[in-house]
Protein backbone atom coordinates (compact mmCIF):
# COMPACT_ATOMS: atom_id res chain seq x y z
CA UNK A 1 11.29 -0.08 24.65
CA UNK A 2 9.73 2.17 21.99
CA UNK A 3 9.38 0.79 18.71
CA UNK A 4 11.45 1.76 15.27
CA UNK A 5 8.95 1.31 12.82
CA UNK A 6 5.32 0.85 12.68
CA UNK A 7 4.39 -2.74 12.49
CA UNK A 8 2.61 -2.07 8.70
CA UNK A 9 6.28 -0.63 7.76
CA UNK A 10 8.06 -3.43 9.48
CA UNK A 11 5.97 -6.39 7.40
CA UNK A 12 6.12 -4.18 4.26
CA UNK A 13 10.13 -3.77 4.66
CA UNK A 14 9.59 -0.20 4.18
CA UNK A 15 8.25 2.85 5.71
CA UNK A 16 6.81 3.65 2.22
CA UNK A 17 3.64 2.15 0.40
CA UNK A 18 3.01 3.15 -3.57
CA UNK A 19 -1.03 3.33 -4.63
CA UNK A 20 -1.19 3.00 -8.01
CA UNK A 21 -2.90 6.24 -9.95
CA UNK A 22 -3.32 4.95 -13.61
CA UNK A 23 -4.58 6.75 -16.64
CA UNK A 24 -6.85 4.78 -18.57
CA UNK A 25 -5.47 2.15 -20.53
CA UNK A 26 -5.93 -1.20 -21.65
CA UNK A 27 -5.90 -4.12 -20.55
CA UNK A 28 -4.40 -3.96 -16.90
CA UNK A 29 -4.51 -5.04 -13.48
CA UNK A 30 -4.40 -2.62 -10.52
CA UNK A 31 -3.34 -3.67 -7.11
CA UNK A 32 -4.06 -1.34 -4.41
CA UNK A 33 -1.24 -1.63 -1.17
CA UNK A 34 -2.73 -3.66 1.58
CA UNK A 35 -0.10 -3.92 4.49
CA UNK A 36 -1.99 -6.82 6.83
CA UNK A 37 -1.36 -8.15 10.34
CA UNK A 38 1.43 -10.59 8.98
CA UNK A 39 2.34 -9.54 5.32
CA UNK A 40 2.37 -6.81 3.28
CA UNK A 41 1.18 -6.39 -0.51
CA UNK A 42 2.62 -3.90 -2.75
CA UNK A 43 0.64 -1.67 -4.82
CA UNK A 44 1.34 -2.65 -8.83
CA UNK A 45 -0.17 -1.91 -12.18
CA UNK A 46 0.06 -4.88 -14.52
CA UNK A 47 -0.63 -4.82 -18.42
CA UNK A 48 -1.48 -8.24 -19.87
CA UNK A 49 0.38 -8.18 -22.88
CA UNK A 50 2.30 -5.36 -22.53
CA UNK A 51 2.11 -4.24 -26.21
CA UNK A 52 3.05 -0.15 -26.38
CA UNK A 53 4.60 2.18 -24.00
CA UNK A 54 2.24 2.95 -21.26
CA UNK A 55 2.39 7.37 -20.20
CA UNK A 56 0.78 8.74 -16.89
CA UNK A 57 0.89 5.67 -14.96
CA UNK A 58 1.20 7.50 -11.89
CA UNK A 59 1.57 6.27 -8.34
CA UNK A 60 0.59 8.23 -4.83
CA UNK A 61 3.73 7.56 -1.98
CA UNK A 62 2.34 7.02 1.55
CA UNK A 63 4.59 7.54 4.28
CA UNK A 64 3.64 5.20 7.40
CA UNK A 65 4.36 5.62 10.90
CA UNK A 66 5.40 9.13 12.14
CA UNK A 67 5.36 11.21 8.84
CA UNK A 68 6.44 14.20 10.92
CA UNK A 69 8.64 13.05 13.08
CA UNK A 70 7.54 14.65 16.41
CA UNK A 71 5.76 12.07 18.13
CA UNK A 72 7.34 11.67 21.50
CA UNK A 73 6.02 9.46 24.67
């Protein structure tokens, strides 16, 4: 009866959530990760026009659930 997943990494469809880290640019959106009770958004970066290439957009992984893997009941 024990679970697989964590129920943020089960709505998400991943065990893995990206935080956006940008570098200062123009004109962009940044969406922070925000794994709720019954969905899951994704962390993004979003340039509105894109108009040149974009360096050091950087993101931060977090692992959910058992990052170590040696929780046991």
């Amino acid at each position: 009866g024990l679970i697989t997943q964590s129920p943020a990494a089960t709505f998400c469809g991943s065990d893995w959530l990206f935080a956006p880290l940008p570098a200062a640019a123009g004109d962009r959106v940044v969406t922070q990760p925000d794994p709720g009770p019954m969905s899951c958004l994704n962390g993004s970066i979003q340039y509105t026009p894109l108009t040149a290439l974009q360096a050091n957009q950087d993101y931060l992984a977090i692992l959910l659930g058992d990052c170590t893997g040696n929780w046991s009941p």
